[in-house]
N, C-alpha and C. Protein backbone atom coordinates (compact mmCIF):
# COMPACT_ATOMS: atom_id res chain seq x y z
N UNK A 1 48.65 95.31 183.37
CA UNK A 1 49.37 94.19 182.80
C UNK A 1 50.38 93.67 183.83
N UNK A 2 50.59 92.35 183.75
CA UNK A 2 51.34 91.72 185.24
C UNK A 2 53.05 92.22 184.02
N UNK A 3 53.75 92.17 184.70
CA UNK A 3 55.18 92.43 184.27
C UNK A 3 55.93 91.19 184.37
N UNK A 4 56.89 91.30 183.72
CA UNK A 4 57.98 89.36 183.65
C UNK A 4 58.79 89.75 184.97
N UNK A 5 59.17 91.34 185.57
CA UNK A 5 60.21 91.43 186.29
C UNK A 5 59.87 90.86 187.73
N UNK A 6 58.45 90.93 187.68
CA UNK A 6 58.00 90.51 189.43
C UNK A 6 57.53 89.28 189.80
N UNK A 7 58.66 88.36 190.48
CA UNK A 7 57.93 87.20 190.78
C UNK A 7 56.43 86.79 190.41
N UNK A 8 55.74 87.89 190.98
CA UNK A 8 54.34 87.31 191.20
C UNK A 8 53.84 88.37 191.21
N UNK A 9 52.44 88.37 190.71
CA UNK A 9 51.38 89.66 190.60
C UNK A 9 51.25 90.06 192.09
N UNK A 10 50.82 91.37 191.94
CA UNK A 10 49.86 91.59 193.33
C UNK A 10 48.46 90.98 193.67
N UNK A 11 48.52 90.59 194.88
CA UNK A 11 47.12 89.77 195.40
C UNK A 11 45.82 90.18 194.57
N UNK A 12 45.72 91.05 194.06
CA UNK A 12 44.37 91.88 193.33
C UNK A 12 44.54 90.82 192.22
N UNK A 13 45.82 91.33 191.56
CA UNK A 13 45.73 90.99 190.40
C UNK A 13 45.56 89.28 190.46
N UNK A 14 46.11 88.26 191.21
CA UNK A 14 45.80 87.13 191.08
C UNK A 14 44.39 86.88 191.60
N UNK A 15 43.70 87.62 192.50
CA UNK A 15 42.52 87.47 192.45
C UNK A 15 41.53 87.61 191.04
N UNK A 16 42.30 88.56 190.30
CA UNK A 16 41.72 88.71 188.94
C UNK A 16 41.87 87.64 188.09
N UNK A 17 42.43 86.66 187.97
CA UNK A 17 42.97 85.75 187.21
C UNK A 17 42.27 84.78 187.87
N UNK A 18 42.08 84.09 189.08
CA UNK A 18 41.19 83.14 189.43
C UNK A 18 39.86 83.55 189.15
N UNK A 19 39.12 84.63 189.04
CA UNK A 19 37.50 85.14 189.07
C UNK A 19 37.58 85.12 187.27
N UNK A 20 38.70 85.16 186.09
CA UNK A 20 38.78 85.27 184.89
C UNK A 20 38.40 83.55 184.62
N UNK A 21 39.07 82.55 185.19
CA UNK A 21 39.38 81.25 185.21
C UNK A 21 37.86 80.85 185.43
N UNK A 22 37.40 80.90 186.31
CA UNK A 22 36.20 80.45 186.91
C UNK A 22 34.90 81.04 186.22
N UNK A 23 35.14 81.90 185.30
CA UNK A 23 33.99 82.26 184.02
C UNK A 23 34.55 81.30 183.31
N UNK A 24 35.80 80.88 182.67
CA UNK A 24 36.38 79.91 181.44
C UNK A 24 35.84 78.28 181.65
N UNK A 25 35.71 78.17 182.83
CA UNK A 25 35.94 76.45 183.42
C UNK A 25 34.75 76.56 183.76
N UNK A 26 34.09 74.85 183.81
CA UNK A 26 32.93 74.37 184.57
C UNK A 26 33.60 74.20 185.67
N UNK A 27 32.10 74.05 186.98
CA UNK A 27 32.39 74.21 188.19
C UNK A 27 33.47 73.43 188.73
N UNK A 28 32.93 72.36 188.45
CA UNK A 28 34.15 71.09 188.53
C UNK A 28 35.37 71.27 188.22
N UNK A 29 35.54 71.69 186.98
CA UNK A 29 37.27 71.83 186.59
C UNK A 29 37.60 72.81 187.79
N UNK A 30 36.96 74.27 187.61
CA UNK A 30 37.38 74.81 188.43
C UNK A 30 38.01 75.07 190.13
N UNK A 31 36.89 73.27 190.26
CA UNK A 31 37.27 72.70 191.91
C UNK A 31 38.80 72.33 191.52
N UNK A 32 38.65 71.35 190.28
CA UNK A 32 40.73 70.74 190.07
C UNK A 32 41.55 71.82 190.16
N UNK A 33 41.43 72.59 189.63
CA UNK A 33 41.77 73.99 189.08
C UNK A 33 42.95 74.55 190.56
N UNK A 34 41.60 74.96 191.78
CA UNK A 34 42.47 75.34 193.05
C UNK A 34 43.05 74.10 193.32
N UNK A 35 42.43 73.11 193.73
CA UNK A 35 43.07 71.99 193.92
C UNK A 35 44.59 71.71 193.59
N UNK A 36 45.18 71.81 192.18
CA UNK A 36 45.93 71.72 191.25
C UNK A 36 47.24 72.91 192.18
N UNK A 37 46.81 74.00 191.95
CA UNK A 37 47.07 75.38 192.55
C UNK A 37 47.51 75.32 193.11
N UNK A 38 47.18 74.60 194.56
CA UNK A 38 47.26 74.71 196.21
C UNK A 38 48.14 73.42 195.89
N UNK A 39 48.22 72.36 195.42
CA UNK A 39 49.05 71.25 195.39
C UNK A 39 50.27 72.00 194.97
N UNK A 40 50.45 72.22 193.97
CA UNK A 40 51.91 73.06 192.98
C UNK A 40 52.15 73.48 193.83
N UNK A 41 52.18 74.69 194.50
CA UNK A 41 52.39 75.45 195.44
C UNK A 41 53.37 74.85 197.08
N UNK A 42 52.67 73.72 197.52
CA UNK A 42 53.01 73.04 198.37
C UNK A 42 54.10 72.34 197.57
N UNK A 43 54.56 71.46 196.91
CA UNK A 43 55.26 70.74 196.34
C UNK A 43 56.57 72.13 196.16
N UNK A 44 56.01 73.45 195.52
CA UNK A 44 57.45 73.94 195.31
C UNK A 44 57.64 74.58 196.83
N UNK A 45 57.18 74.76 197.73
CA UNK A 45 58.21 75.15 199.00
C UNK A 45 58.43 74.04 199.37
N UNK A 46 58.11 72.96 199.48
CA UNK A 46 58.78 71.53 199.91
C UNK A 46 60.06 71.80 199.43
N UNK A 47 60.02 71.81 197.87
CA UNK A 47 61.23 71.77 196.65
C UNK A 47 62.26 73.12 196.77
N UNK A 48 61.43 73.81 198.00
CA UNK A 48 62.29 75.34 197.81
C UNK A 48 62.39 76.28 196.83
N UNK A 49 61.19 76.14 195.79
CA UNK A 49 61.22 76.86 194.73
C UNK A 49 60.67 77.31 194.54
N UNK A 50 59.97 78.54 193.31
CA UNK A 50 59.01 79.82 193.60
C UNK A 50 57.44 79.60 193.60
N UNK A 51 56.75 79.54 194.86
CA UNK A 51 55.35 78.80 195.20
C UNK A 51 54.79 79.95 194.49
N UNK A 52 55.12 81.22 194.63
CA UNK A 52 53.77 81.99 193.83
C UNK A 52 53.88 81.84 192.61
N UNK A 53 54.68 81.64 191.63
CA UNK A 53 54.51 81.17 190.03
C UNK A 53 53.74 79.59 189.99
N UNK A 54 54.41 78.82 191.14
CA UNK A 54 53.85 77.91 190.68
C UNK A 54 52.39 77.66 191.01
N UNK A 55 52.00 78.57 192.29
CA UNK A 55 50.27 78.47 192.48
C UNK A 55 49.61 79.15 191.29
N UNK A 56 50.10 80.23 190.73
CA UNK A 56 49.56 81.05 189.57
C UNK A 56 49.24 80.01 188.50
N UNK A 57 50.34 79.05 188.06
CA UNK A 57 50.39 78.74 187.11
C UNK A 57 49.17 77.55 187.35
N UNK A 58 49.52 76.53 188.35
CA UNK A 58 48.25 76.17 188.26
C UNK A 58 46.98 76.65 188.26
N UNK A 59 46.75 78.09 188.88
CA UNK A 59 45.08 78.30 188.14
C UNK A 59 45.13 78.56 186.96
N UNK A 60 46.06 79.02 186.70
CA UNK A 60 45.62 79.27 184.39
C UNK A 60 45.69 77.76 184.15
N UNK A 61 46.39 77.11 184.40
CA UNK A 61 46.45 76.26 183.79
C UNK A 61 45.52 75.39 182.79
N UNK A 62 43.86 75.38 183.44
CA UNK A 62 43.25 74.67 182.65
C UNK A 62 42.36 75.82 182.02
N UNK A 63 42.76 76.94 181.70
CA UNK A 63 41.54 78.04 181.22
C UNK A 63 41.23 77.85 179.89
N UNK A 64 41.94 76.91 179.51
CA UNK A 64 41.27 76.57 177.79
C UNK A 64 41.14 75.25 177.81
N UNK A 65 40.52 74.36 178.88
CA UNK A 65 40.37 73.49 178.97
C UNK A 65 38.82 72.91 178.53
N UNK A 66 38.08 73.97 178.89
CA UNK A 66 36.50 74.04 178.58
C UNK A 66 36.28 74.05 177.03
N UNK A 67 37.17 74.85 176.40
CA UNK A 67 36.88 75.21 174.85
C UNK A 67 36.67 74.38 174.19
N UNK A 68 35.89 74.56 172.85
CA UNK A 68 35.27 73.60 172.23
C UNK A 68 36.62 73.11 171.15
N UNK A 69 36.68 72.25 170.13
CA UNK A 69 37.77 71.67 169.58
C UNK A 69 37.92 72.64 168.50
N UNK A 70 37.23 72.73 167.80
CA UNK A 70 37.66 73.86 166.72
C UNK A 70 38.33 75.43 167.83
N UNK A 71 37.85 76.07 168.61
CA UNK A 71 38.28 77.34 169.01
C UNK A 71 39.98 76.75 169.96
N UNK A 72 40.19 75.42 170.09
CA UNK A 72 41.45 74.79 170.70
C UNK A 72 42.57 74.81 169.35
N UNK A 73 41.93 74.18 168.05
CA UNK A 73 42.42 74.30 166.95
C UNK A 73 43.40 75.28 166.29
N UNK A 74 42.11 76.53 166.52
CA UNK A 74 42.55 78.04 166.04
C UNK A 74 43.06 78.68 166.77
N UNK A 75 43.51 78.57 168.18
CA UNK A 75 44.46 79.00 169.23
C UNK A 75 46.23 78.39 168.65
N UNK A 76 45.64 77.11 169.06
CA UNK A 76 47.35 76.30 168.88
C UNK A 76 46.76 75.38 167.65
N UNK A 77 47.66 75.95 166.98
CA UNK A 77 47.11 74.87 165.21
C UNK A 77 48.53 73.91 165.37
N UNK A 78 47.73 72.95 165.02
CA UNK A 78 48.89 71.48 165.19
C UNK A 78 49.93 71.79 164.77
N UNK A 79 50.90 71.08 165.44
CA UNK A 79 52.13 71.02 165.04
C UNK A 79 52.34 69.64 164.63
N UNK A 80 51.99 68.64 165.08
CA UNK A 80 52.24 67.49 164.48
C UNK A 80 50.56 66.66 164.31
N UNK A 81 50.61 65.34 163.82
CA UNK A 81 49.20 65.09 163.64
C UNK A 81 48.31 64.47 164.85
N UNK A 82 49.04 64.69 165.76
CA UNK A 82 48.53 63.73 166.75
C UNK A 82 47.67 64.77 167.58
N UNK A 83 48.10 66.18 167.29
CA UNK A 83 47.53 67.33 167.82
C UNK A 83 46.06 67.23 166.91
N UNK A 84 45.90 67.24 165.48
CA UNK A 84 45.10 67.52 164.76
C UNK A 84 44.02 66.30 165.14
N UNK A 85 44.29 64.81 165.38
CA UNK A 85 43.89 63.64 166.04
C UNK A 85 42.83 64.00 167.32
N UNK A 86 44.19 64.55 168.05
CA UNK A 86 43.40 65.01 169.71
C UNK A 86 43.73 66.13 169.76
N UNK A 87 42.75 67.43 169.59
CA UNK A 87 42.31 68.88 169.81
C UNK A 87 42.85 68.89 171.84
N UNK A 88 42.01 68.14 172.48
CA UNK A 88 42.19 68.21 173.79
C UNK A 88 43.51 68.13 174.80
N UNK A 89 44.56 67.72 173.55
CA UNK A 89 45.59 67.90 173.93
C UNK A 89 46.48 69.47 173.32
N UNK A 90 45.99 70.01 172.81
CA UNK A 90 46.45 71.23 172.57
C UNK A 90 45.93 72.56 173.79
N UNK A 91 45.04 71.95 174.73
CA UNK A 91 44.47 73.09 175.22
C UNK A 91 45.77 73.68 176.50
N UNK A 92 46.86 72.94 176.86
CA UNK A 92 48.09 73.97 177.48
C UNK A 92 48.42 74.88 176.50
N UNK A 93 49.19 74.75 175.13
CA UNK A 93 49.48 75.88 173.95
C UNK A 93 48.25 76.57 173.82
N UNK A 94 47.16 76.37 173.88
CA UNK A 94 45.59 77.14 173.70
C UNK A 94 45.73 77.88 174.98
N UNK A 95 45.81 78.21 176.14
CA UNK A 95 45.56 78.61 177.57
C UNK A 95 46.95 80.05 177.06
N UNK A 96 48.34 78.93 176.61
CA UNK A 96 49.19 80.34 176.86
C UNK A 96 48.68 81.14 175.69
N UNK A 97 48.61 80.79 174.70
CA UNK A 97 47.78 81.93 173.94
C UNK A 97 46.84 82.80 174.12
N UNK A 98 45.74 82.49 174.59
CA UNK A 98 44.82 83.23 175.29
C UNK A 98 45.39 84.61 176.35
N UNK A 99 46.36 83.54 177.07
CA UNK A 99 46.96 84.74 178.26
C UNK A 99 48.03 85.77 177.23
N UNK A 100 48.54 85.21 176.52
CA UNK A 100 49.68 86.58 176.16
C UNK A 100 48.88 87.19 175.42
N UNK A 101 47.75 87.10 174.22
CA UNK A 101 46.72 87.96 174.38
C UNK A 101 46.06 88.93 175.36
N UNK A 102 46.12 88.82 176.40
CA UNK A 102 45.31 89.11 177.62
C UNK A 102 46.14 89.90 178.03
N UNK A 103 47.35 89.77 178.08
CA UNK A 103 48.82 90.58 178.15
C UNK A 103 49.46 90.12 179.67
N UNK A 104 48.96 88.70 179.17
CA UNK A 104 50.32 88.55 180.70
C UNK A 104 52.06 87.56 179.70
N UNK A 105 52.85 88.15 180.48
CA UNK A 105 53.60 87.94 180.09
C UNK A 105 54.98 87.30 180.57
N UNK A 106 54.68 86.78 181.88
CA UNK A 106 55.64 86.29 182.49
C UNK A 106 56.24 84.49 181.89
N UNK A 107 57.16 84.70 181.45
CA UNK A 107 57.58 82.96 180.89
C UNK A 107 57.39 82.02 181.54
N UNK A 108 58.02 82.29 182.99
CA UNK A 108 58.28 81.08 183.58
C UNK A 108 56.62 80.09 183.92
N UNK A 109 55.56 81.20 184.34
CA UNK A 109 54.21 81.06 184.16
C UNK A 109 53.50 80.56 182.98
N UNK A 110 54.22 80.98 182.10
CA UNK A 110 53.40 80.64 180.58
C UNK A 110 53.69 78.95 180.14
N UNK A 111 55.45 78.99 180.24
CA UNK A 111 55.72 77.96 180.22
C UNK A 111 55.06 76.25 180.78
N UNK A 112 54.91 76.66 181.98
CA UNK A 112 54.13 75.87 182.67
C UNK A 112 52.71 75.62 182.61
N UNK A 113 51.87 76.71 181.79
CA UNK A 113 51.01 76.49 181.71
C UNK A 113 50.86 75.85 180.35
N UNK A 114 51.63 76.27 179.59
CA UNK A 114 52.04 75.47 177.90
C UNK A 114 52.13 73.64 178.27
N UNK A 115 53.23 73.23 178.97
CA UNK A 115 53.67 72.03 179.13
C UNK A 115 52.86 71.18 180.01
N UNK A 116 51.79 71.48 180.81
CA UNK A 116 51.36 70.75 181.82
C UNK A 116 50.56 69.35 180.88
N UNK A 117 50.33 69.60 179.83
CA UNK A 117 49.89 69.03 179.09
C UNK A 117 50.57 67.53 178.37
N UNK A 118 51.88 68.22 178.05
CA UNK A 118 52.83 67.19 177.24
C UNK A 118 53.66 66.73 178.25
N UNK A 119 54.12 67.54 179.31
CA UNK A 119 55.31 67.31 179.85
C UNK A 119 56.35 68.46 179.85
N UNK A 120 57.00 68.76 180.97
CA UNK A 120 57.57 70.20 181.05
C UNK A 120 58.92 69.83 180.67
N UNK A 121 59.68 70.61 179.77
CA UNK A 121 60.92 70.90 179.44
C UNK A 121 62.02 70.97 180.64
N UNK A 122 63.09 70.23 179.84
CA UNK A 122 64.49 70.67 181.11
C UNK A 122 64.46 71.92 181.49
N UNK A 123 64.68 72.09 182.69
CA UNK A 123 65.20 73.29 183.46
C UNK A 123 64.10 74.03 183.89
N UNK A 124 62.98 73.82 183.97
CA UNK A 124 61.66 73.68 184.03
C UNK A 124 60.95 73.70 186.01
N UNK A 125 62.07 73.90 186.88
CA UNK A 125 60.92 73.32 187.86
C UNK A 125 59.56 73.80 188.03
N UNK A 126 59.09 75.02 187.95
CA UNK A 126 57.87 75.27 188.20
C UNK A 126 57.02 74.69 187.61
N UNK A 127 57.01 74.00 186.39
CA UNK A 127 56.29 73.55 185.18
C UNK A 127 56.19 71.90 185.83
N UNK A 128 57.18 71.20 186.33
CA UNK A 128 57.62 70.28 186.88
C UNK A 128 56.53 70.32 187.91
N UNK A 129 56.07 71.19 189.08
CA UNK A 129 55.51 71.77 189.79
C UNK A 129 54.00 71.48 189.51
N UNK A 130 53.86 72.26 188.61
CA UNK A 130 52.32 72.24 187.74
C UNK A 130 51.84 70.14 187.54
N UNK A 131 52.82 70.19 186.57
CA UNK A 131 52.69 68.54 185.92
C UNK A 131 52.63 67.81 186.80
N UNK A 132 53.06 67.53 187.87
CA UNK A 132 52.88 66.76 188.65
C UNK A 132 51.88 66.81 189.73
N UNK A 133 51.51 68.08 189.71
CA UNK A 133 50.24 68.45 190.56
C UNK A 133 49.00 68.53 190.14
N UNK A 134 48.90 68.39 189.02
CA UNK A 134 47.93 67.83 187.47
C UNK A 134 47.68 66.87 187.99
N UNK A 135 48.40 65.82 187.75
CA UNK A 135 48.49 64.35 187.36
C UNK A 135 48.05 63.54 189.05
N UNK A 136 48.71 64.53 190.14
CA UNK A 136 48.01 63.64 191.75
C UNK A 136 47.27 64.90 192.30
N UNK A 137 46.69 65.32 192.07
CA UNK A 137 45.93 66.42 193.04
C UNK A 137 44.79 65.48 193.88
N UNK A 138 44.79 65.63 194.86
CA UNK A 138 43.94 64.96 195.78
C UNK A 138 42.10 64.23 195.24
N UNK A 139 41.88 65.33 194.32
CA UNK A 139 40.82 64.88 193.56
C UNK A 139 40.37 63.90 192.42
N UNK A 140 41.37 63.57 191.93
CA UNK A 140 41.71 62.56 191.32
C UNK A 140 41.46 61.19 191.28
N UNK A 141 42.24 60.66 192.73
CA UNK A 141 41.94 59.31 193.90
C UNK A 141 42.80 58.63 193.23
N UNK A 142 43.66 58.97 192.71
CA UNK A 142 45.00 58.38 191.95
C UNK A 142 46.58 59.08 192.29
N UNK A 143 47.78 58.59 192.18
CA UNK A 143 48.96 58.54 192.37
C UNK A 143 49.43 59.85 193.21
N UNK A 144 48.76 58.85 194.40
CA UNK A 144 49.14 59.58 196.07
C UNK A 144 50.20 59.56 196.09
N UNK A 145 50.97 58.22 195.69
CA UNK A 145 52.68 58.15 195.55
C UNK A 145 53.54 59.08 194.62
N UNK A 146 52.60 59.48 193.71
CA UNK A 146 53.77 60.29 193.11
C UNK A 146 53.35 61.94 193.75
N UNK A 147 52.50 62.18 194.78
CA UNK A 147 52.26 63.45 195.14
C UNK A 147 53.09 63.48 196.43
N UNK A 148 53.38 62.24 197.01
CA UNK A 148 53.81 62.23 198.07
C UNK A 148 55.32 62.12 197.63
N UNK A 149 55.62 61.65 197.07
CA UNK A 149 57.24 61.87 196.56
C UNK A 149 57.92 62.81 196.06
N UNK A 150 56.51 63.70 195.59
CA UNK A 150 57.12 65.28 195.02
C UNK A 150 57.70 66.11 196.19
N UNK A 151 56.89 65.80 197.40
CA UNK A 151 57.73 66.57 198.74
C UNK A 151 58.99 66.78 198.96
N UNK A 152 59.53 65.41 198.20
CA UNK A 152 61.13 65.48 199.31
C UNK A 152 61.45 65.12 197.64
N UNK A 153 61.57 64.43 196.78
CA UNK A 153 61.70 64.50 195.34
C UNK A 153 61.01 65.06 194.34
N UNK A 154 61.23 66.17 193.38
CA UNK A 154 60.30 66.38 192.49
C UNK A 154 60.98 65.52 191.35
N UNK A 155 62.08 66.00 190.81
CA UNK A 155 62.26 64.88 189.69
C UNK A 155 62.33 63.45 189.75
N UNK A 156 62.18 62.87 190.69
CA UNK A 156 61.31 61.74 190.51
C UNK A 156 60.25 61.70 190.76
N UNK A 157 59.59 62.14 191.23
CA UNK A 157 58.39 62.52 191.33
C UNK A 157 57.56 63.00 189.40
N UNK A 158 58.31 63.28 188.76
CA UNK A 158 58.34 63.80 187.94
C UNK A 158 58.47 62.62 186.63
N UNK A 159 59.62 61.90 186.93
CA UNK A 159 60.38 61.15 186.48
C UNK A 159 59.09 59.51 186.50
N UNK A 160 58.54 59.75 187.50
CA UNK A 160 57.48 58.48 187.50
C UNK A 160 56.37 58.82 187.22
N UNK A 161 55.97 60.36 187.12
CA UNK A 161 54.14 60.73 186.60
C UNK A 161 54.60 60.56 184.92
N UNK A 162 55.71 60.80 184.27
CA UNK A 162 55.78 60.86 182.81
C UNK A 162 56.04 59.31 181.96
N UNK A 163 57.13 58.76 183.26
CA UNK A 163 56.98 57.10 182.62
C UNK A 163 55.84 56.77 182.67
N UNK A 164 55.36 56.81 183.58
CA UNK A 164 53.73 56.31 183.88
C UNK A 164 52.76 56.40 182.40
N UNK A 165 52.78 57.44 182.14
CA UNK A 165 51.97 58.19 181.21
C UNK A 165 52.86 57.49 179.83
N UNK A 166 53.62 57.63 179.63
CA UNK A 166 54.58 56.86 178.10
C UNK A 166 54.27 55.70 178.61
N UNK A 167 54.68 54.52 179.44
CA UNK A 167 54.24 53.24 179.18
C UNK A 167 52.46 52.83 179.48
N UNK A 168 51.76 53.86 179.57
CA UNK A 168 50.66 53.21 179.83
C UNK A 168 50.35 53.47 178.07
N UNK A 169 50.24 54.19 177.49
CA UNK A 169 50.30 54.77 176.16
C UNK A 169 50.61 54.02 175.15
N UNK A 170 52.11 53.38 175.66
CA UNK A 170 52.44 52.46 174.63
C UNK A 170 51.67 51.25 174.32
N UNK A 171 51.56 50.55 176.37
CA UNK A 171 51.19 49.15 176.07
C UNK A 171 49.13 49.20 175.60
N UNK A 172 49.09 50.11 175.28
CA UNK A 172 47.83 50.20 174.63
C UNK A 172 47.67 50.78 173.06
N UNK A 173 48.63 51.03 172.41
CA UNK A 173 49.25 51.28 171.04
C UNK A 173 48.25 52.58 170.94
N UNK A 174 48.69 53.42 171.60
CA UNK A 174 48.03 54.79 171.96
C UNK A 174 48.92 55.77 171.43
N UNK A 175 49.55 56.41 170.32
CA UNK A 175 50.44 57.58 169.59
C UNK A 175 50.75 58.16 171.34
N UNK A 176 52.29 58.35 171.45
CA UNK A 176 52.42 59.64 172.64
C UNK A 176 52.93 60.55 171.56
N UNK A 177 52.21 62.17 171.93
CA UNK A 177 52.87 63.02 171.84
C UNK A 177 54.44 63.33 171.72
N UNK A 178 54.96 63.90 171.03
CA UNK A 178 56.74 63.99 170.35
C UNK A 178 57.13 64.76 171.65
N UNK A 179 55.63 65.96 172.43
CA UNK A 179 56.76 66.52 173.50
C UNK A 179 57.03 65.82 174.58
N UNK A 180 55.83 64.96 174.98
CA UNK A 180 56.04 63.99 176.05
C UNK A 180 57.27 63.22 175.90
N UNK A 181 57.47 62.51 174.66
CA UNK A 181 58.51 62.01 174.62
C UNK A 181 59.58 62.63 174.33
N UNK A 182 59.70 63.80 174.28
CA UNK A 182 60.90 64.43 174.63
C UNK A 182 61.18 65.00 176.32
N UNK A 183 60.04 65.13 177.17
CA UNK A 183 60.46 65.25 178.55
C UNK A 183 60.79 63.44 179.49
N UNK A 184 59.77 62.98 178.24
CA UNK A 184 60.65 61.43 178.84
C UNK A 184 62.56 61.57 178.89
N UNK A 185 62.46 61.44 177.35
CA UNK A 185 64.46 61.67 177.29
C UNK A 185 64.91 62.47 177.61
N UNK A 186 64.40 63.80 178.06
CA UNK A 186 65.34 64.77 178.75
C UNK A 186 65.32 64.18 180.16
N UNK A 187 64.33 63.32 180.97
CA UNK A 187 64.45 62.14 182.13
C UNK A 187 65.57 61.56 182.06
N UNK A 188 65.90 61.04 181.07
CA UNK A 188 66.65 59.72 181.06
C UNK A 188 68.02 60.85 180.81
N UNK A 189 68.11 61.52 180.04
CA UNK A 189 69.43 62.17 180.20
C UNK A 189 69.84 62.87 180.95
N UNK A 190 69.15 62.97 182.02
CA UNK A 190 69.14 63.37 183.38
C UNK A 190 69.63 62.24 184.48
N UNK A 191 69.64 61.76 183.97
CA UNK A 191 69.60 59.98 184.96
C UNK A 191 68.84 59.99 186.15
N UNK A 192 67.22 60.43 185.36
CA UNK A 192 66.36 60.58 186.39
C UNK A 192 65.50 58.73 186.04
N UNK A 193 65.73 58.31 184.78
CA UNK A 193 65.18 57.10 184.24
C UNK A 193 65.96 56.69 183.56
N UNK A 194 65.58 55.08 183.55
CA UNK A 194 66.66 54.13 182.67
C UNK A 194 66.27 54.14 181.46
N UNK A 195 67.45 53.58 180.34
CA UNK A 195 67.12 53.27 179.29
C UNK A 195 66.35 54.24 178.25
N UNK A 196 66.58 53.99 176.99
CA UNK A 196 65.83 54.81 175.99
C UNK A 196 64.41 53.86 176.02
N UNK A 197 63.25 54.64 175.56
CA UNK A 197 61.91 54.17 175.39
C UNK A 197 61.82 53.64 174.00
């Protein structure tokens, strides 16, 4: 069992966790997957912050991404209706479930793998880390600018992958998620963004 006290597993053990991932995921995800990984990672020593949680976290990250909608359901049962709406957005709360089952137990990891989905909570960088390395990973062919700004900025970097995502949402009368829009306003009360949404 990985422990909460140690930064980061031993090399075995994260080897165990990518070869666990890569039975969960199609091939493809599993290409985003390192992709995702190796991005986070780079972004937090840019940011000076802990690259082995945050490479970890991006490979769990999408391990309940494959699952079918009912077994996403019965992992993370809605909390609000927009979950019950879209199953596919429950699969970050579906992934940390799976793992603290599995018996890993480190927060700062779990966390991030919970939020990559909605949007990571204040005080959050590794998760910050993850989300934004989600959203531009080279495979994508989308928002080079906000991968390239995570280098020398993550919360804006951060601050523009989540507006992005709330106003594209809105101007298409698309429900956002209550957590997204709560890492929007924890933005703005940050005076990382203007104005209330």
């Amino acid at each position: 069992m990985i422990q909460t006290r140690h930064a980061f597993p031993p090399l075995g053990q994260v080897a165990e966790w990518e070869a666990r991932v890569r039975l969960m995921v199609k091939t493809r995800r599993f290409d985003h997957v390192v992709r995702v990984a190796t991005l986070a990672r780079e972004i937090a020593v840019a940011n000076r912050l802990d690259a082995d949680r945050a490479y970890l976290a991006g490979i769990l990250h999408d391990i309940a991404r494959d699952l079918p909608d009912r077994e996403l359901l019965r992992l993370a049962p809605p909390e609000v209706p927009i979950d019950a709406a879209h199953p596919l957005a429950l699969h970050g709360r579906a992934a940390r479930t799976l793992l603290e089952r599995w018996g890993y137990l480190d927060p700062v990891v779990l966390q991030a793998v919970e939020d990559h989905t909605t949007g990571p909570r204040s005080g959050c960088p590794v998760a910050a880390c993850v989300y934004v390395a989600d959203v531009s990973e080279p495979g994508r062919g989308v928002n080079q600018n906000i991968r390239e700004l995570a280098m020398v900025d993550l919360e804006g970097a951060l601050a523009l992958a989540i507006s992005s995502k709330v106003h594209y949402l809105q101007a298409r009368g698309i429900p956002v998620h209550p957590r997204t829009l709560d890492a929007y306003r924890g933005l703005q009360a940050r005076g990382a963004l203007p104005g209330p949404a």
